[in-house]
N, C-alpha and C. Protein backbone atom coordinates (compact mmCIF):
# COMPACT_ATOMS: atom_id res chain seq x y z
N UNK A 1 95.60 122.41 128.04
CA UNK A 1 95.09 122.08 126.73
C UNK A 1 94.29 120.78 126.84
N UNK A 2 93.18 121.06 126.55
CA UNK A 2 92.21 119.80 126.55
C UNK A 2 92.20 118.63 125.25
N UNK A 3 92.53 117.46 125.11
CA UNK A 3 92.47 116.74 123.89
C UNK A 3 91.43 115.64 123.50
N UNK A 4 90.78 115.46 122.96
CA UNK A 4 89.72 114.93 122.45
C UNK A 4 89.88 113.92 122.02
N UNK A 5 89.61 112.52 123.62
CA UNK A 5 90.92 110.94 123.15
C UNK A 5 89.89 110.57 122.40
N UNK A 6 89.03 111.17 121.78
CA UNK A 6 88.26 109.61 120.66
C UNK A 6 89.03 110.15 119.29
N UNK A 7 89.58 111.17 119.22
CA UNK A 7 89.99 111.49 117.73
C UNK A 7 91.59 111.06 117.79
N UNK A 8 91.71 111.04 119.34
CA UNK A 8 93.66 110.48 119.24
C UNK A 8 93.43 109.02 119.17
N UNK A 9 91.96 108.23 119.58
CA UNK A 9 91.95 107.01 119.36
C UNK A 9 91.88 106.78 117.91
N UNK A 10 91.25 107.52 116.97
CA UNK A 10 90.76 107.30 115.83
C UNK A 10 91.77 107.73 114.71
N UNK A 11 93.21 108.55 115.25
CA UNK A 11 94.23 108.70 114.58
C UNK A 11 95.39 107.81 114.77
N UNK A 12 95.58 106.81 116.25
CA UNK A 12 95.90 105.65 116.11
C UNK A 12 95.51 104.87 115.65
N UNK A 13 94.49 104.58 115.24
CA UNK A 13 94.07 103.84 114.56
C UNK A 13 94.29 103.74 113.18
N UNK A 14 94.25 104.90 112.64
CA UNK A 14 94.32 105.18 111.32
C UNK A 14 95.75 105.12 110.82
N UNK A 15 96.91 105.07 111.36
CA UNK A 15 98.12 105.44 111.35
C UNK A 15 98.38 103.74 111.53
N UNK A 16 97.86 102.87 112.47
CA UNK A 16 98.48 101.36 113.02
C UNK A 16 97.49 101.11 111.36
N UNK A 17 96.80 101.00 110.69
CA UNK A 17 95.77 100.35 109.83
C UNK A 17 96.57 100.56 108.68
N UNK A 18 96.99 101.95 108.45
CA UNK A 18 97.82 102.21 107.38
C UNK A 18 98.90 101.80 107.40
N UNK A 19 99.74 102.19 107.99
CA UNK A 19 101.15 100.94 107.80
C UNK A 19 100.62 99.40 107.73
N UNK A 20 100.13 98.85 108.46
CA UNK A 20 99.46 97.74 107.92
C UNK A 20 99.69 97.36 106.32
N UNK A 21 98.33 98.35 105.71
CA UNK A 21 98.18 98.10 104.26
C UNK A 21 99.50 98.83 103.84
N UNK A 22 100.21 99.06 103.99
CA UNK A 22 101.33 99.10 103.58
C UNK A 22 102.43 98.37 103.08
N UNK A 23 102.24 97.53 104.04
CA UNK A 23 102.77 96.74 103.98
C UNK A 23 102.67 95.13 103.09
N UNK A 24 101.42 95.34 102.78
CA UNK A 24 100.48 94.07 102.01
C UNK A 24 101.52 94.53 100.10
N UNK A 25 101.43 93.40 99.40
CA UNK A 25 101.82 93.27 98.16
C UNK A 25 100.86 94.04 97.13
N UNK A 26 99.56 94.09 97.60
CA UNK A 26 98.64 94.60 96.64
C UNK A 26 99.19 96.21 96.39
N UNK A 27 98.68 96.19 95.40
CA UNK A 27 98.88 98.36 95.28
C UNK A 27 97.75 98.79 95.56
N UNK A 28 96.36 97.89 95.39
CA UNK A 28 95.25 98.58 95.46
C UNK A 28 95.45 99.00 97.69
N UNK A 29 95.94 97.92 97.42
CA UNK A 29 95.72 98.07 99.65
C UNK A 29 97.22 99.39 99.96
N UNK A 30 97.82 99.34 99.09
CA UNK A 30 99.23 100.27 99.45
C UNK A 30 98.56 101.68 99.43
N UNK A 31 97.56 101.78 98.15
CA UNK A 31 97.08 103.03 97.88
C UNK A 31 95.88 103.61 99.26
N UNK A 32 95.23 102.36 99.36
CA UNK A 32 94.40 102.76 100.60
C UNK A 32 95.41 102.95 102.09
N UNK A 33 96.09 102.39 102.27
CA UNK A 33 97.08 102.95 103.37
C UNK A 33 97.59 103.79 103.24
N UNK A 34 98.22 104.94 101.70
CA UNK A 34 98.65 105.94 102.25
C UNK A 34 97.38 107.05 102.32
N UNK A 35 96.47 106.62 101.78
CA UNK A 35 95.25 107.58 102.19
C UNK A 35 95.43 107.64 103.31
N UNK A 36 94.84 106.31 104.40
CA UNK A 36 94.14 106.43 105.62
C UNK A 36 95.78 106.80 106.15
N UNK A 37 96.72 106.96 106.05
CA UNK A 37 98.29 107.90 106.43
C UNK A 37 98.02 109.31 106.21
N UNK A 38 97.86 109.55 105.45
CA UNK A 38 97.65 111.00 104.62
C UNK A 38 96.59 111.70 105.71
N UNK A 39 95.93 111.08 106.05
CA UNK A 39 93.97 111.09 107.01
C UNK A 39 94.61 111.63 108.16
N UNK A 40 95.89 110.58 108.62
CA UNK A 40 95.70 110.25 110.33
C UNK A 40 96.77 111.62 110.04
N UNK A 41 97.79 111.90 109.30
CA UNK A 41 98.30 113.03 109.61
C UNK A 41 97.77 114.43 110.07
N UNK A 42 96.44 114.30 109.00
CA UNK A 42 95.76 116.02 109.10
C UNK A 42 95.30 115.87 110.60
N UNK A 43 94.80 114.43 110.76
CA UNK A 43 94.04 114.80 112.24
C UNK A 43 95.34 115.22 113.59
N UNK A 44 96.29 114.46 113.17
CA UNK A 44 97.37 114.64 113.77
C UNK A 44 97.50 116.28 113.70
N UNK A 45 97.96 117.15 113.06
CA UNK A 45 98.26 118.07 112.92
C UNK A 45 96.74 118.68 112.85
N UNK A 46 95.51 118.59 113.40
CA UNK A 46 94.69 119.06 113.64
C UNK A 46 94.57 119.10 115.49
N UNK A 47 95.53 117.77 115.88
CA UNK A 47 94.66 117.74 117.38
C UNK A 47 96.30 118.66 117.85
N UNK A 48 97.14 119.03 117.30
CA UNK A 48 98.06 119.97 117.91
C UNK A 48 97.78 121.19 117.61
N UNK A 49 96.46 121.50 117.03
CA UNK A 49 96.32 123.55 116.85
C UNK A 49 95.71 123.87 118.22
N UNK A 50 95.42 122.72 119.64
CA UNK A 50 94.98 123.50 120.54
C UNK A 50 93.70 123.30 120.22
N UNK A 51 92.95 124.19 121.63
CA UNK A 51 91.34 124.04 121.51
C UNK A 51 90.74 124.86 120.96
N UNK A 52 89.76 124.78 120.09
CA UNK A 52 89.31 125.59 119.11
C UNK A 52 89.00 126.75 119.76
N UNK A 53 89.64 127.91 118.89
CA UNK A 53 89.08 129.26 119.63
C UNK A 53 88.47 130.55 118.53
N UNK A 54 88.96 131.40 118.85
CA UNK A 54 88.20 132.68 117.66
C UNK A 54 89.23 132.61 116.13
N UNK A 55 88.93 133.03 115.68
CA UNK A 55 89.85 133.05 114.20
C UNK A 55 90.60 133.88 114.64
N UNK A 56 92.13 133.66 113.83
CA UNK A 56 93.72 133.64 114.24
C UNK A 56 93.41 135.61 113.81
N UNK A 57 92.69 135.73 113.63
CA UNK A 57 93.02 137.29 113.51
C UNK A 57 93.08 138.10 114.45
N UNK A 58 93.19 139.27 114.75
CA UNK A 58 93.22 140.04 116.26
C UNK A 58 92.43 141.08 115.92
N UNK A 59 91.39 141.35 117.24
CA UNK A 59 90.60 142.84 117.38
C UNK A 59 91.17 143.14 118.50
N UNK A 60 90.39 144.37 118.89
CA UNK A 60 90.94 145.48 120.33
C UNK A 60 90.20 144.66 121.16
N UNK A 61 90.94 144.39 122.58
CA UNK A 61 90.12 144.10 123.29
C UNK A 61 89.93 142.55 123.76
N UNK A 62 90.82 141.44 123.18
CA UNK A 62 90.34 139.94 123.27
C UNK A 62 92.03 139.55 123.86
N UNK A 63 92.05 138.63 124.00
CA UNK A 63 93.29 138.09 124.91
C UNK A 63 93.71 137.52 123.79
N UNK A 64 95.64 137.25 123.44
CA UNK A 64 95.75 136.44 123.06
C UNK A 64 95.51 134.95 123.18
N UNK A 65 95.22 134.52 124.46
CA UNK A 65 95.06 133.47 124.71
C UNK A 65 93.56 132.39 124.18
N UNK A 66 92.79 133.12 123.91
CA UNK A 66 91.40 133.17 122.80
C UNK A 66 91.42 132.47 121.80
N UNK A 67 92.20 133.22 121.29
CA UNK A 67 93.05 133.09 119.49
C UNK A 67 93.16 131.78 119.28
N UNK A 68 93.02 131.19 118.01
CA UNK A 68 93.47 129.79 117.60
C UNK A 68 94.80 130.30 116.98
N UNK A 69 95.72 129.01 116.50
CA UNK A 69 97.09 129.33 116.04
C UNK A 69 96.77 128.88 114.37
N UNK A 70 97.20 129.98 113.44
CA UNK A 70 96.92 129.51 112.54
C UNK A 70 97.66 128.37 111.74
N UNK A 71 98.55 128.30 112.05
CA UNK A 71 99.82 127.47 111.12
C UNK A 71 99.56 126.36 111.21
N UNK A 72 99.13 125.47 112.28
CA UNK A 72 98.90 123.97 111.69
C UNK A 72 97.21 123.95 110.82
N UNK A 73 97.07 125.00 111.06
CA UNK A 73 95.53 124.89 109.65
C UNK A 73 96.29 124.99 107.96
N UNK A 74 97.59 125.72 107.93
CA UNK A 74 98.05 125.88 107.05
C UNK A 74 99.04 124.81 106.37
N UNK A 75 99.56 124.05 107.35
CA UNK A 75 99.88 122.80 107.09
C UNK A 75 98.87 121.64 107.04
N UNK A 76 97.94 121.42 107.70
CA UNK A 76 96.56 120.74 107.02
C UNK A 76 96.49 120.53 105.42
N UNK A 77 96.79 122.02 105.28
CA UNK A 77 95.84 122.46 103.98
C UNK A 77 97.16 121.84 102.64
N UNK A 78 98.31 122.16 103.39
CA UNK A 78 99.36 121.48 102.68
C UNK A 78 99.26 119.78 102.67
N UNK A 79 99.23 119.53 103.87
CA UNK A 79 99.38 117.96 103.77
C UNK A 79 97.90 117.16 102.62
N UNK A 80 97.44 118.16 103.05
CA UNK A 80 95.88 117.75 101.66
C UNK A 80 96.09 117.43 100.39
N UNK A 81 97.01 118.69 100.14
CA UNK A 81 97.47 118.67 98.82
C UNK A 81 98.57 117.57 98.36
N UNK A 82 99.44 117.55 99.31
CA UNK A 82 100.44 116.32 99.09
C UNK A 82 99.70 115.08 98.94
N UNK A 83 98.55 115.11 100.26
CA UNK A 83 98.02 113.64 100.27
C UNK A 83 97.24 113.46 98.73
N UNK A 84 96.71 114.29 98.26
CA UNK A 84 96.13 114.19 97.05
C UNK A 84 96.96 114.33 95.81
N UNK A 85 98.02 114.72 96.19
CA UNK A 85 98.85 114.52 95.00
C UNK A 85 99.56 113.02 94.66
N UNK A 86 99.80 112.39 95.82
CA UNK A 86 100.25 111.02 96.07
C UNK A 86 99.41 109.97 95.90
N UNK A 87 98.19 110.39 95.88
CA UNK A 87 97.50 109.69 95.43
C UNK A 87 97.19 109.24 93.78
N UNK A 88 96.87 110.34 93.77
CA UNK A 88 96.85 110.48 92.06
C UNK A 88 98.00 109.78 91.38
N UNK A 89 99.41 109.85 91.96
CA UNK A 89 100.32 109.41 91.01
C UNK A 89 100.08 108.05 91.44
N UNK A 90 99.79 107.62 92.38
CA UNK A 90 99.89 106.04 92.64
C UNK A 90 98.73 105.36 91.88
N UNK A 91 97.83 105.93 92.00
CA UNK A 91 96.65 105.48 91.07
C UNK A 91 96.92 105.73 89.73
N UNK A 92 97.73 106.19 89.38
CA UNK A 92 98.20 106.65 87.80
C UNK A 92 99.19 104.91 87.30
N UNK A 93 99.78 105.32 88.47
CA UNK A 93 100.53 103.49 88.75
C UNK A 93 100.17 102.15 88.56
N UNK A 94 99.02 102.32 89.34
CA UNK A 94 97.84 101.01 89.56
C UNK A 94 97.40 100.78 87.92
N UNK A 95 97.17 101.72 87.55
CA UNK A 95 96.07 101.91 86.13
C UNK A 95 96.94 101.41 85.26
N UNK A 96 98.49 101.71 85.54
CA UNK A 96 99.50 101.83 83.84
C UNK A 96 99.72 99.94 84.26
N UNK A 97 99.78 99.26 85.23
CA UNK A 97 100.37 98.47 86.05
C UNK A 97 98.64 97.08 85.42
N UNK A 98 98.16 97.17 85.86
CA UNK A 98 96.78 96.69 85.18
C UNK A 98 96.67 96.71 83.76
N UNK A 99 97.18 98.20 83.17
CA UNK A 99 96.83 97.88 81.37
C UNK A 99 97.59 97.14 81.58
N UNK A 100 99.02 96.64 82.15
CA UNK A 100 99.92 95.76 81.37
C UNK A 100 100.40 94.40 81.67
N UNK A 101 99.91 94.23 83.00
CA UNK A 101 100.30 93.31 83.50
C UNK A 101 99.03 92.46 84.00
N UNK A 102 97.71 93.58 83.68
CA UNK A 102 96.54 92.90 84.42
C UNK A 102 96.89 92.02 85.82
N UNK A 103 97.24 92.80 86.53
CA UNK A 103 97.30 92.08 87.84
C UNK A 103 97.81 93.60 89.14
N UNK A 104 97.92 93.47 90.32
CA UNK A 104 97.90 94.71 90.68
C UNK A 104 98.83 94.23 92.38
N UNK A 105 99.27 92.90 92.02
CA UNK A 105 100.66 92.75 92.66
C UNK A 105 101.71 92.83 92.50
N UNK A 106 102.62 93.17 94.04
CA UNK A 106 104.04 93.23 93.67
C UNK A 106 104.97 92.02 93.57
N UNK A 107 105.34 91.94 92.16
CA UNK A 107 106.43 90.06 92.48
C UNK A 107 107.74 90.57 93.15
N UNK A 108 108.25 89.35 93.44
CA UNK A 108 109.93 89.70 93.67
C UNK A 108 110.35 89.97 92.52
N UNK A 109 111.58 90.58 92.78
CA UNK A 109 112.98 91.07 91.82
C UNK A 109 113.55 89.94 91.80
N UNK A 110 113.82 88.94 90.96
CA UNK A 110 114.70 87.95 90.69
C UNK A 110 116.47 88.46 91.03
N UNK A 111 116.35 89.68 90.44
CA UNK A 111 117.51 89.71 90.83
C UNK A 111 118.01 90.33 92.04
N UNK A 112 117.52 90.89 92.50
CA UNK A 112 117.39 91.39 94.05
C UNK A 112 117.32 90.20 94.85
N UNK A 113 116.48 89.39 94.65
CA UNK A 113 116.98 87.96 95.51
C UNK A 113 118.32 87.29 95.45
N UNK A 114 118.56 87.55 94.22
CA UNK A 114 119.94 86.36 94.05
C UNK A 114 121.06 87.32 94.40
N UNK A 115 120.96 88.62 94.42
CA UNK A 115 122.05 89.33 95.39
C UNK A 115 122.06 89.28 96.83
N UNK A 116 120.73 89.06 97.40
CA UNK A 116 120.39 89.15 99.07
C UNK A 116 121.01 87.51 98.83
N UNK A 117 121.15 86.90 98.18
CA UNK A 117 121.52 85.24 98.67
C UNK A 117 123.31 85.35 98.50
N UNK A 118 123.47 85.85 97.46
CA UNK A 118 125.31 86.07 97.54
C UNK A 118 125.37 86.66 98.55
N UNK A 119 125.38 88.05 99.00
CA UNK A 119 125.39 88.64 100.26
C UNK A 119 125.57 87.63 101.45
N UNK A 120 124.33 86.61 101.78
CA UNK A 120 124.60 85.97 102.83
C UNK A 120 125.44 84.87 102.61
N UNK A 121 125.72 84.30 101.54
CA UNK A 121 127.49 83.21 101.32
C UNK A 121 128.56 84.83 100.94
N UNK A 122 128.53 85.57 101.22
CA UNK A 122 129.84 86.33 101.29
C UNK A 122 130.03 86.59 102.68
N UNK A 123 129.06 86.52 103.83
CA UNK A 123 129.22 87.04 105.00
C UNK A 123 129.58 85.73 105.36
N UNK A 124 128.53 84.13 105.15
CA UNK A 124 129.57 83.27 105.99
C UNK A 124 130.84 83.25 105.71
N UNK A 125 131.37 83.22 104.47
CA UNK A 125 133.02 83.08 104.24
C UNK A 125 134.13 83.87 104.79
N UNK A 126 133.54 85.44 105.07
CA UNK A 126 134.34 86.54 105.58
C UNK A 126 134.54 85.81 106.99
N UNK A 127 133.34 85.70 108.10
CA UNK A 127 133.11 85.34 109.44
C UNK A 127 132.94 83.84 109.23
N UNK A 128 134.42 83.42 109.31
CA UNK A 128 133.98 82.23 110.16
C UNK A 128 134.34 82.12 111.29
N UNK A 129 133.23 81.18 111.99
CA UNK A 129 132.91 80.60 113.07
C UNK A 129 133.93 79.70 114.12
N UNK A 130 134.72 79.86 114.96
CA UNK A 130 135.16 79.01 115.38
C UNK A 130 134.59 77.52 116.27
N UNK A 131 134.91 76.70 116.89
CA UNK A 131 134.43 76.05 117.69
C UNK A 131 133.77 76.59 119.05
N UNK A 132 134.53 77.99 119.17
CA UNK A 132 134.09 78.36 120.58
C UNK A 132 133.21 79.44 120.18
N UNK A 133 133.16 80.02 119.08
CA UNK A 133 132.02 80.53 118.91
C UNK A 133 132.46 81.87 118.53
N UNK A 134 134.25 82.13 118.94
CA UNK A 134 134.63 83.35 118.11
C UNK A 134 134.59 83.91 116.97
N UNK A 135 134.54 84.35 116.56
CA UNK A 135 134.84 85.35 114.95
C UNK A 135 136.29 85.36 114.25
N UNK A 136 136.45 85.45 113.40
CA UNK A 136 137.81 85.02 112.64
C UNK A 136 137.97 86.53 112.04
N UNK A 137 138.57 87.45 112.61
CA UNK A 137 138.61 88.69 111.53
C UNK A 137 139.61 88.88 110.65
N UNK A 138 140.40 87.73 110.24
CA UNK A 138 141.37 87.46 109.08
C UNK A 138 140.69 86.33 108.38
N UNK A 139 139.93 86.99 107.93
CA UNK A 139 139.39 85.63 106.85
C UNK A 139 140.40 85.39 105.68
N UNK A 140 140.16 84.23 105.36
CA UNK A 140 141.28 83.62 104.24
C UNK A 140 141.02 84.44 103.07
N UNK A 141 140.17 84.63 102.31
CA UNK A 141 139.70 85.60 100.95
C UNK A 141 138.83 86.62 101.50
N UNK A 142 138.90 87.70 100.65
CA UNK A 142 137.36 88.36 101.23
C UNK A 142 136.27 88.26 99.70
N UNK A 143 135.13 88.42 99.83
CA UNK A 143 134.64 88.29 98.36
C UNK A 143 135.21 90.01 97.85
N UNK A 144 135.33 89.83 96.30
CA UNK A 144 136.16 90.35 95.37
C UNK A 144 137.33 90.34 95.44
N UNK A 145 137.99 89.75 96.27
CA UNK A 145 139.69 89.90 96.33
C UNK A 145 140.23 88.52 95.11
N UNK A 146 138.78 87.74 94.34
CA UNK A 146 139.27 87.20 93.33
C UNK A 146 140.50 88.23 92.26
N UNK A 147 141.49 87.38 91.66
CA UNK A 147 142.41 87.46 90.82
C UNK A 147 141.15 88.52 89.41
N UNK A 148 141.43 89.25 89.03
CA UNK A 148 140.79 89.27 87.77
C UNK A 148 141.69 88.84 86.21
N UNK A 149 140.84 87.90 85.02
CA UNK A 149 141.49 87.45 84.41
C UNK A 149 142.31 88.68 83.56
N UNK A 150 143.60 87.80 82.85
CA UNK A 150 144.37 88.47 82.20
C UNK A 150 143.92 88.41 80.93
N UNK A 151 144.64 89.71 79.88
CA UNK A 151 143.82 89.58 78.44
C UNK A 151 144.31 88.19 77.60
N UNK A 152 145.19 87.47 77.94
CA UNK A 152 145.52 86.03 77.85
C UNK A 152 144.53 85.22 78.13
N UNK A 153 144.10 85.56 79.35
CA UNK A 153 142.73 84.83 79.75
C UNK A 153 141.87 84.29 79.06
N UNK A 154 140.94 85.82 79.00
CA UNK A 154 140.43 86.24 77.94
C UNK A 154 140.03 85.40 76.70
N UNK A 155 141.10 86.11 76.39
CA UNK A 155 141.51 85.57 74.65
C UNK A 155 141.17 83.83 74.38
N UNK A 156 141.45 83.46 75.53
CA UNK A 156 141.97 81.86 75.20
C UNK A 156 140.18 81.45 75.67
N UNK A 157 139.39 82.24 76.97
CA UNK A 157 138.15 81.86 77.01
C UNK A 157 137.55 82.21 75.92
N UNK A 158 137.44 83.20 75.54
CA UNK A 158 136.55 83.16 73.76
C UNK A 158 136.61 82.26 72.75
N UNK A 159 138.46 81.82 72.88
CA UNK A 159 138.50 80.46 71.40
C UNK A 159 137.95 79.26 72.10
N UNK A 160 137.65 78.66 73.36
CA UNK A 160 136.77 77.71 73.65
C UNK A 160 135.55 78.37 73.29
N UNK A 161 134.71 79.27 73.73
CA UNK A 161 133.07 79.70 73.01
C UNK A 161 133.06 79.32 71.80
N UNK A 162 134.02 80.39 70.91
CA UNK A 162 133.64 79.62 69.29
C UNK A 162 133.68 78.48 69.30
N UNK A 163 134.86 77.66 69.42
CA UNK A 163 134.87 76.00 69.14
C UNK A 163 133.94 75.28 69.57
N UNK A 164 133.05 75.68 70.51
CA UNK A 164 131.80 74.81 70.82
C UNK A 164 130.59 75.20 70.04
């Protein structure tokens, strides 16, 4: 099977470029990376149908070996549709994301940060560190093994709220 390295160069390429913009905050650059993704797939699943040969149909008389295979033309034709369907909704995204926010970056989650920061003070407290550098796998508390309050508790924290 013969392969045609300027189109396997030009589908690495397209595949290293797209994750790339993928990776960027913009949506406008997210949307162009899963295009040029969407791209490098068909060629992908274009440079595995083999070397172009007669149409996948059969007459009397021709070798199978002739024949092109039809099925990755038929997945092409699928991944087209996906790629164009994914598009559309993301650009449907971009558009609703602009009426409202006029802007077409992604911020942080405030609160998604302040859980990734508990997370890492719950792991030092579980693991601590010795001098020699061991691990402690009886940690003194684990996080949630707090007491939870009683309806006494409770009760008595609410009559401080009102009184203030």
């Amino acid at each position: 099977m013969s392969l045609d390295i300027a189109l396997l160069i030009a589908m690495v390429a397209m595949f290293t470029v797209g994750v790339y913009l993928l990776l960027e905050r913009s949506v406008t650059r997210m949307i162009f990376g899963v295009i040029l993704l969407a791209n490098a797939t068909n060629l992908l699943l274009f440079l595995t149908a083999g070397k172009p040969g007669r149409a996948p149909l059969t007459t009397e008389g021709a070798e199978p070996a002739d024949y092109t295979d039809p099925l990755p033309q038929a997945f092409i034709l699928t991944a087209i549709v996906i790629g164009m369907a994914t598009t559309a909704f993301m650009l449907a995204l971009l558009y609703r994301s602009w009426s409202l926010a006029r802007a077409d970056v992604v911020a942080d989650d405030h609160e998604d940060v302040s859980l990734r920061e508990v997370d890492v003070e719950a792991d030092d407290e579980v693991f601590d560190l010795d001098d020699a550098g061991d691990t402690d796998f009886e940690p003194e508390h684990l996080p949630g093994d707090e007491e939870s309050p009683t309806p006494e508790d409770q009760e008595i924290a609410l009559d401080e709220e009102e009184l203030e």
